[in-house]
Protein backbone atom coordinates (compact mmCIF):
# COMPACT_ATOMS: atom_id res chain seq x y z
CA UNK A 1 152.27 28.04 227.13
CA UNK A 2 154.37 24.69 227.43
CA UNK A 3 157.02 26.43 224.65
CA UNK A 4 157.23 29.61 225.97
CA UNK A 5 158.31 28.05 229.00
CA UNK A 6 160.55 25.83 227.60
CA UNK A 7 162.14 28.80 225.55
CA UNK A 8 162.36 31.04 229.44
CA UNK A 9 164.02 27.68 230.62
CA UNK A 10 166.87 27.26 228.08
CA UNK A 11 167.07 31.17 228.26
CA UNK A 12 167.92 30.58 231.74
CA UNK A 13 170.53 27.37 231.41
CA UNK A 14 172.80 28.84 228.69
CA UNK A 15 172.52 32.54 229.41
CA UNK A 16 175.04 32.77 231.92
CA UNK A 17 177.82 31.11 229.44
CA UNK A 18 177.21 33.88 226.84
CA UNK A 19 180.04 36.37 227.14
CA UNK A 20 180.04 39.77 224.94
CA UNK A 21 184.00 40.78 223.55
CA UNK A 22 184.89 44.12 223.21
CA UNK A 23 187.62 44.90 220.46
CA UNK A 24 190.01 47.87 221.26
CA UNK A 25 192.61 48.99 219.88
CA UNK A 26 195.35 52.06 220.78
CA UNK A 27 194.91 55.33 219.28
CA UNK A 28 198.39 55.37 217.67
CA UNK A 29 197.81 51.90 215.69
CA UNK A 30 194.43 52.96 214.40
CA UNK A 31 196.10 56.35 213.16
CA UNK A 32 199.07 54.14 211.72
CA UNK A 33 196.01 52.07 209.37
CA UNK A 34 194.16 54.93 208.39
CA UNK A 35 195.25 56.33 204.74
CA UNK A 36 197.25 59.48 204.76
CA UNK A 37 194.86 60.85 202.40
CA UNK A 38 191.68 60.48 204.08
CA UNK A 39 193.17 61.41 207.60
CA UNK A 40 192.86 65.50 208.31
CA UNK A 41 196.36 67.11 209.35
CA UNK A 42 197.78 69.52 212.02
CA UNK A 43 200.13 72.71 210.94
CA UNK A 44 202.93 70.42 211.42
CA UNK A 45 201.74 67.21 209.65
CA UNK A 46 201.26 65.48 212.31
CA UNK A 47 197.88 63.06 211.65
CA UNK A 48 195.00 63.37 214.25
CA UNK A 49 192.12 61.99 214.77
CA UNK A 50 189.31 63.72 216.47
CA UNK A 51 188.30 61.18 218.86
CA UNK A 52 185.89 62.55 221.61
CA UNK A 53 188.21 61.94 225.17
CA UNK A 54 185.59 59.57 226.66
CA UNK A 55 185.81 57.19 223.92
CA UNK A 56 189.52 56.98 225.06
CA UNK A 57 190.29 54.42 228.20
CA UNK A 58 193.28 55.49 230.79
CA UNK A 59 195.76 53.57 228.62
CA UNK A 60 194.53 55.16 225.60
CA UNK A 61 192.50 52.51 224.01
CA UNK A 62 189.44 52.66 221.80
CA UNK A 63 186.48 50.38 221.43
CA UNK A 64 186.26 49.58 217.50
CA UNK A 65 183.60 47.01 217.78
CA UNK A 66 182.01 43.80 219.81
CA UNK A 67 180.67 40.84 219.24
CA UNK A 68 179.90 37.37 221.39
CA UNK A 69 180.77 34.17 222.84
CA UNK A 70 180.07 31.56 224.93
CA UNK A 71 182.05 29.23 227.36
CA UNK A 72 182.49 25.68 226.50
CA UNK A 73 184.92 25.26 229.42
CA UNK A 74 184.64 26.12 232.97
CA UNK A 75 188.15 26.52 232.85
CA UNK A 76 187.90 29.86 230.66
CA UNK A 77 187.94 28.12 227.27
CA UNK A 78 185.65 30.57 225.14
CA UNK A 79 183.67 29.92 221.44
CA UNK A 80 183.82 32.67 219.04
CA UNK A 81 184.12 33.28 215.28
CA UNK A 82 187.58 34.08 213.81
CA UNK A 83 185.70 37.36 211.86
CA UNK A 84 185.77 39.16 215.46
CA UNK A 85 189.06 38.29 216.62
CA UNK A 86 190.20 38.11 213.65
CA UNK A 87 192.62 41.55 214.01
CA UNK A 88 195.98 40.11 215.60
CA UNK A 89 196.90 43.70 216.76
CA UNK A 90 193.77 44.18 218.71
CA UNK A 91 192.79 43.66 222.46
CA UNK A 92 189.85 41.56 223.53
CA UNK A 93 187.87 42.01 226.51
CA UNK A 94 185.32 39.41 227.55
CA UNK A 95 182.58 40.77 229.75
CA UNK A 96 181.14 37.35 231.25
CA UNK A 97 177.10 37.42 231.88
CA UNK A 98 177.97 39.06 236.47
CA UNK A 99 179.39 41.87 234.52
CA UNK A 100 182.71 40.78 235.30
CA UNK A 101 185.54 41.89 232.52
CA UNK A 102 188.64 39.76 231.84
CA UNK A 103 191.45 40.09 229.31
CA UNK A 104 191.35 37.60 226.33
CA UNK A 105 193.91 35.70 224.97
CA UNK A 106 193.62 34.03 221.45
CA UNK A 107 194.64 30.05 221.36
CA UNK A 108 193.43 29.86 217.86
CA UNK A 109 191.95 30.35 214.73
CA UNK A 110 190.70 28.20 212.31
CA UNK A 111 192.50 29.00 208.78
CA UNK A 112 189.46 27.32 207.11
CA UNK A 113 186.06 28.05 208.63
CA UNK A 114 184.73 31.17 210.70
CA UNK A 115 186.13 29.53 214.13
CA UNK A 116 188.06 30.86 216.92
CA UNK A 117 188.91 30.02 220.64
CA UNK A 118 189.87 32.14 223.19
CA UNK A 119 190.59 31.96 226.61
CA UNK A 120 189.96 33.88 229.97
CA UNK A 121 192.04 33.64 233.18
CA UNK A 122 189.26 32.04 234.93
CA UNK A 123 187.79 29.02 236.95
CA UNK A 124 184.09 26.77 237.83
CA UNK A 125 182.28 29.06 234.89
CA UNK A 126 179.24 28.42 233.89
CA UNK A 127 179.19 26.18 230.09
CA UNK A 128 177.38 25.86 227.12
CA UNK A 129 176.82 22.18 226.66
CA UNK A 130 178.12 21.00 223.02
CA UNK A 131 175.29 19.38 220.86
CA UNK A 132 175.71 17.26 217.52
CA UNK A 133 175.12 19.38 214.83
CA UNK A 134 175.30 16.42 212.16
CA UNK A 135 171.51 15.45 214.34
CA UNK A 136 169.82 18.85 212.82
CA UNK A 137 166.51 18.65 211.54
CA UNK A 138 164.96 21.05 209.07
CA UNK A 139 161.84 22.31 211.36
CA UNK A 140 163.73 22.06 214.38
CA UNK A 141 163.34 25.07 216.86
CA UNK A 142 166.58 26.67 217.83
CA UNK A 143 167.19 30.06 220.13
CA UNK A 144 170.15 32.38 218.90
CA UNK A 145 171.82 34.27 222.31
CA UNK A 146 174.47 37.06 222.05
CA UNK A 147 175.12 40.82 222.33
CA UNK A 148 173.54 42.17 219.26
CA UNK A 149 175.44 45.09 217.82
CA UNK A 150 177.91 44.69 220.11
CA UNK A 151 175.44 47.01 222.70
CA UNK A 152 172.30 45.06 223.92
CA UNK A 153 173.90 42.48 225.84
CA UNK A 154 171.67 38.90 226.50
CA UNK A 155 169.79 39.64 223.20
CA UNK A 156 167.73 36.46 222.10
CA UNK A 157 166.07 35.19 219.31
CA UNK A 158 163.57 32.43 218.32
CA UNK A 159 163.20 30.42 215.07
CA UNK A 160 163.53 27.24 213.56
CA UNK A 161 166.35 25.42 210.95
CA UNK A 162 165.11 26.78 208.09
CA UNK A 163 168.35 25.31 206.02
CA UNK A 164 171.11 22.71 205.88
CA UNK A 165 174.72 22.55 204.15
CA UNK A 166 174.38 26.01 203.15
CA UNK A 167 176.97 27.86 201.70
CA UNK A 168 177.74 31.31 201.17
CA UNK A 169 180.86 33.67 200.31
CA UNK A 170 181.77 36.17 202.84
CA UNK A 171 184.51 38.20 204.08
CA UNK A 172 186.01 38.37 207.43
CA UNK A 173 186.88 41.90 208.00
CA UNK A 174 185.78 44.87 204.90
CA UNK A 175 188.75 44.47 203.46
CA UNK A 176 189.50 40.80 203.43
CA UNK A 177 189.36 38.64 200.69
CA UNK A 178 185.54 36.74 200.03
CA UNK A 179 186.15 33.11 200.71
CA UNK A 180 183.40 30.21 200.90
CA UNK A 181 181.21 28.89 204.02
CA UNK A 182 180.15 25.87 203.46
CA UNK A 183 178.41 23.34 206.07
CA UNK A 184 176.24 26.47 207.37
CA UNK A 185 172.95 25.97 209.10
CA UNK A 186 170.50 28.34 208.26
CA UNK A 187 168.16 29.88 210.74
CA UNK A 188 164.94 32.40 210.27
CA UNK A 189 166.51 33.36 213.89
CA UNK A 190 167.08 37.07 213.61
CA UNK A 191 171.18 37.57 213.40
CA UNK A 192 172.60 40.56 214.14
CA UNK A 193 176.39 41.82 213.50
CA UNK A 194 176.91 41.72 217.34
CA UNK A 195 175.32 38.33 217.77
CA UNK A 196 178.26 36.78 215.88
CA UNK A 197 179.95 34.40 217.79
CA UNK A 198 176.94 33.39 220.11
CA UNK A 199 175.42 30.05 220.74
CA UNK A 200 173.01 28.59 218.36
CA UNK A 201 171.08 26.12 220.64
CA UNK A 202 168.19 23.61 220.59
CA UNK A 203 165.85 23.60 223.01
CA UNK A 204 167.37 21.81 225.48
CA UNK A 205 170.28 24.09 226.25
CA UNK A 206 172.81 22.24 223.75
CA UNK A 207 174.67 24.95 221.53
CA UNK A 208 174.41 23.05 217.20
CA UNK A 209 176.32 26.11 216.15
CA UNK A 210 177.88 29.34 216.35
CA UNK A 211 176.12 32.50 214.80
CA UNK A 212 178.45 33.29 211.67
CA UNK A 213 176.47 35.14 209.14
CA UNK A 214 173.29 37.46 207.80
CA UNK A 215 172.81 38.48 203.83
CA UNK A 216 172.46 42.17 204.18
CA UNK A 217 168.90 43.29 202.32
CA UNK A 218 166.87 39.78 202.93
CA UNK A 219 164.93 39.08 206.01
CA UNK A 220 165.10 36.06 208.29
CA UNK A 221 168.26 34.37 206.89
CA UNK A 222 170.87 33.87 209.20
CA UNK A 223 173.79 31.30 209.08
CA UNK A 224 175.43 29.35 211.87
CA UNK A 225 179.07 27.51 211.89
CA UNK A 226 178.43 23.75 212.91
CA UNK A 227 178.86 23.10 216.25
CA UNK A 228 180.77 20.01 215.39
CA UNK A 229 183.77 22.49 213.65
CA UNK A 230 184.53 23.87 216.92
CA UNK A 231 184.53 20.11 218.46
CA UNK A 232 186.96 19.02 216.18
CA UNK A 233 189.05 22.47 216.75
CA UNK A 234 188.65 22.10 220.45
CA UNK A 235 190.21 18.34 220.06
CA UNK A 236 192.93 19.57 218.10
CA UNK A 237 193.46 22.24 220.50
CA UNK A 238 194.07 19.82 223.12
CA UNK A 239 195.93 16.97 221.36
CA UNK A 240 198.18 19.15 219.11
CA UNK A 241 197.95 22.74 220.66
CA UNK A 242 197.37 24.11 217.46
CA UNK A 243 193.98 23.95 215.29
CA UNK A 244 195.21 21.29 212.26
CA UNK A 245 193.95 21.85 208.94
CA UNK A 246 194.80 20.33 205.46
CA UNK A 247 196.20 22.34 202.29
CA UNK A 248 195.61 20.66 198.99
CA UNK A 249 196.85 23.70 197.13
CA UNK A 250 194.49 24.54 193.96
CA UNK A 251 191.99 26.95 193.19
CA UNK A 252 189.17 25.87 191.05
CA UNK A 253 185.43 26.61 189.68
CA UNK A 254 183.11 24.09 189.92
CA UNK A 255 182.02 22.72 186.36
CA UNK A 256 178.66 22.58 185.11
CA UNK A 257 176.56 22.33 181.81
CA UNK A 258 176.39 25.98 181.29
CA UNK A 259 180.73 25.91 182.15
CA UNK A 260 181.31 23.00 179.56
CA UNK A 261 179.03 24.21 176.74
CA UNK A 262 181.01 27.82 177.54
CA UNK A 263 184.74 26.15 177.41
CA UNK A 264 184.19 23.10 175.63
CA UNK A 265 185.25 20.94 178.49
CA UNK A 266 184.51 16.66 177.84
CA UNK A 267 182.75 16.78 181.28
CA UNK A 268 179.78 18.47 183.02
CA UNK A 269 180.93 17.98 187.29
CA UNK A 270 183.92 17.90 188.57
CA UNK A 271 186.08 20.98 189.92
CA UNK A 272 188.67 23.04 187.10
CA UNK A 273 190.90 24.15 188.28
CA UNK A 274 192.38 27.82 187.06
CA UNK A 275 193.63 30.97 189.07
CA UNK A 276 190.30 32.52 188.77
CA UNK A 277 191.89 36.07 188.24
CA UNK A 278 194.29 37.92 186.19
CA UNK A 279 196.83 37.31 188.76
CA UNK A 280 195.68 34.38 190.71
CA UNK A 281 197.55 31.36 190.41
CA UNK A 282 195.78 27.82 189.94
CA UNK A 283 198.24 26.31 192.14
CA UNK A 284 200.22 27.46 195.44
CA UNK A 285 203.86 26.90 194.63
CA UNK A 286 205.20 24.19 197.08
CA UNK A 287 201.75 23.11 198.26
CA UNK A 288 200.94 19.10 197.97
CA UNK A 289 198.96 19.64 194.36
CA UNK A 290 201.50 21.51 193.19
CA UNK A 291 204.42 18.83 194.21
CA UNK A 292 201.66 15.94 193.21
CA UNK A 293 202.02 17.19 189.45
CA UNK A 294 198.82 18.87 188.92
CA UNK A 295 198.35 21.68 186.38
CA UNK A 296 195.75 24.55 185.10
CA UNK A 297 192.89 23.18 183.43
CA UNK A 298 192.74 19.83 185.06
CA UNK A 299 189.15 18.90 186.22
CA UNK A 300 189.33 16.96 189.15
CA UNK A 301 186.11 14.88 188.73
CA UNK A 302 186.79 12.78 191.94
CA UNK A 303 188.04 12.45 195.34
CA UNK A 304 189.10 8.86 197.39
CA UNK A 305 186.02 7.47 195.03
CA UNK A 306 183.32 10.90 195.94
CA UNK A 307 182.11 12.07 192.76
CA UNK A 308 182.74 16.27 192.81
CA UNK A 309 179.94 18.30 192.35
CA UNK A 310 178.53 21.60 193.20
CA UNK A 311 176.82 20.28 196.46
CA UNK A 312 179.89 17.89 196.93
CA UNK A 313 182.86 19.79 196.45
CA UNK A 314 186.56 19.41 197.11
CA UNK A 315 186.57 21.53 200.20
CA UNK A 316 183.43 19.87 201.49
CA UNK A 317 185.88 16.56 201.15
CA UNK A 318 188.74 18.10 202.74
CA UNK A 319 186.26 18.87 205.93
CA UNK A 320 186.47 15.24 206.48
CA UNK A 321 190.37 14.42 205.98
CA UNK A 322 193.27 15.54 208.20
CA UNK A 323 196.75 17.06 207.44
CA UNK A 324 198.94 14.00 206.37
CA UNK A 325 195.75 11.86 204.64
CA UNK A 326 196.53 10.46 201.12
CA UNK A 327 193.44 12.01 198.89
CA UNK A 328 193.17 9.61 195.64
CA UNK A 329 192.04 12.41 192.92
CA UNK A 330 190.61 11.25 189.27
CA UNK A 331 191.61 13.62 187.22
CA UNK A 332 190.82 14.43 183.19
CA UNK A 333 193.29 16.62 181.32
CA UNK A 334 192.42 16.56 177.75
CA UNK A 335 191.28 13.41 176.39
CA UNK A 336 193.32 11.14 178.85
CA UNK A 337 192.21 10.71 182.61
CA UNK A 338 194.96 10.46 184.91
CA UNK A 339 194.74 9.10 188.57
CA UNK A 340 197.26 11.10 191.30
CA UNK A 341 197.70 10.78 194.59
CA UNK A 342 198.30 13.83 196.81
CA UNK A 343 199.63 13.66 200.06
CA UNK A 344 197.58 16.75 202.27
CA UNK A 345 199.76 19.31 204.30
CA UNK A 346 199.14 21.44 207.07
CA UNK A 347 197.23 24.63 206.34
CA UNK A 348 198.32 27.99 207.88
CA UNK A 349 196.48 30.82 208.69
């Protein structure tokens, strides 16, 4: 009895600082990105969609899709995750937990990790307190909050950390590129497309993360962002009005005993680094690897004296560093082992 109520009570302190965002878009731009091909034509060639009218608002707008939120500001400052505002042609609407609707305007997006904040032309808002995610315990009994499939608004969810440091590949949008999550927090907390961008919180009211992620086909494993990402965007936010990220400027597999038998490398850890594609290239032209003299097939075996491995890799490194840090790399290539110093840029989305 004592948990359920404790579960109605944070239900009650963070629900009204859960927000669901409706994604719209005009009729003409969603014609404009639809293949000519797979779009069916008038007499005159003119592309239509059939669109029922009431799915079209009086300035002929259409709702492609929702997600959630939560306010971390009472001044309109707004959570979400960069996957659903990610479309820089789209309009968001956040619908705050009175019903009231308000036009959104996008201060940022992390070019790294699944964050985003947004803001609302509002004031004295209700807030989602910020926890410490770094403080998460596996066992630990969390609540996920948000508008699940973008339709049942003030949808919640029980479970527990089931997982910490996870890591996953995922895309943003269907078409965008796969790129790695790492850092996640794992939760048996049902997650639902919708629920992204919601408030992962403990039980007393204090948001650890923001609902990122589900693996389509398993049951009971869903991801969160760490709460302390968004901190350090927010801070950056504030102090440079701009979310600051660092570029090293390689891409790379991470090398293990299976990889070195396979290529005959003289290591088993450490990160090579290769285009991983026919037409990827193992370094971005101008970026600080490239001018720091580092080539294809280099293993970069460590970082500022962190040994790199598949559970400490070079982004998980770069997490902790800011544009403008000097990152000491050991590096082998062939038979010698080379030390270089790289001085980190700014990453842009």
């Amino acid at each position: 009895m004592d948990s359920m109520m404790d579960i109605k009570s944070t239900i009650k302190k963070v629900m009204p600082a859960v927000v669901s965002i409706s994604i719209s878009k005009s009729l003409e731009a969603i014609e404009k990105e639809i293949p000519p091909d797979l779009m069916p034509f008038l007499p005159y060639g003119h592309p239509h969609l059939n669109i029922p009218e009431e799915e079209i608002d009086a300035h002929g707008m259409v709702k492609i899709g929702g997600g959630s939120g939560f306010i971390a500001d009472p001044n309109g400052v707004i959570l979400t995750n960069k996957h659903v505002v990610a479309d820089p042609h789209a309009e968001y609407t956040v619908i705050t937990h009175d019903d009231k609707k308000y036009k959104a305007e996008v201060l940022a997006r992390d070019p790294v990790d699944d964050v985003a904040i947004i803001k609302i032309d509002a004031k004295n808002l209700p807030i989602v307190e910020l926890g410490e995610s770094s403080h998460m315990e596996l066992g630990e009994q969390v609540l996920a909050i948000g508008n699940a499939l973008g339709i049942f608004k003030n949808t919640v969810s029980t479970g527990i950390v089931s997982g910490l440091s996870r890591s996953i590949r995922a895309a943003s949008m269907p078409m965008a590129p796969m790129q790695e999550l790492r850092g996640l927090i794992q939760t048996d907390a049902a997650i639902n497309p919708g629920n992204s961008g919601g408030p992962l919180v403990t039980m007393d009211g204090k948001a650890i993360g923001i609902n990122a992620a589900i693996v389509f086909g398993a049951q009971n494993l869903g991801f969160a962002i760490p709460i302390n990402y968004a901190k350090r965007d927010l801070a950056d936010l504030k102090k440079f009005g701009r979310i600051k990220r660092p570029l090293l400027g390689i891409r790379y597999i991470m090398v293990d005993e299976n990889l070195q038998a396979k290529m005959k490398l003289p290591v088993d850890y450490g990160a090579l680094v290769t285009g991983q594609g026919p037409h990827a290239e193992a370094l971005v032209k101008g970026s600080p690897a490239h001018k720091a003299g580092l080539k294809e097939k280099d293993i970069v075996i460590e970082c500022d004296g962190e040994k790199i491995t598949a559970d400490h890799t070079i982004q998980d490194i770069l997490e902790e560093r800011e544009a403008e840090d000097m990152l000491k790399m050991k590096v082998v290539r062939g038979k010698k082992t080379l030390e270089i110093k790289v001085r980190l840029s700014e990453r842009k989305l």
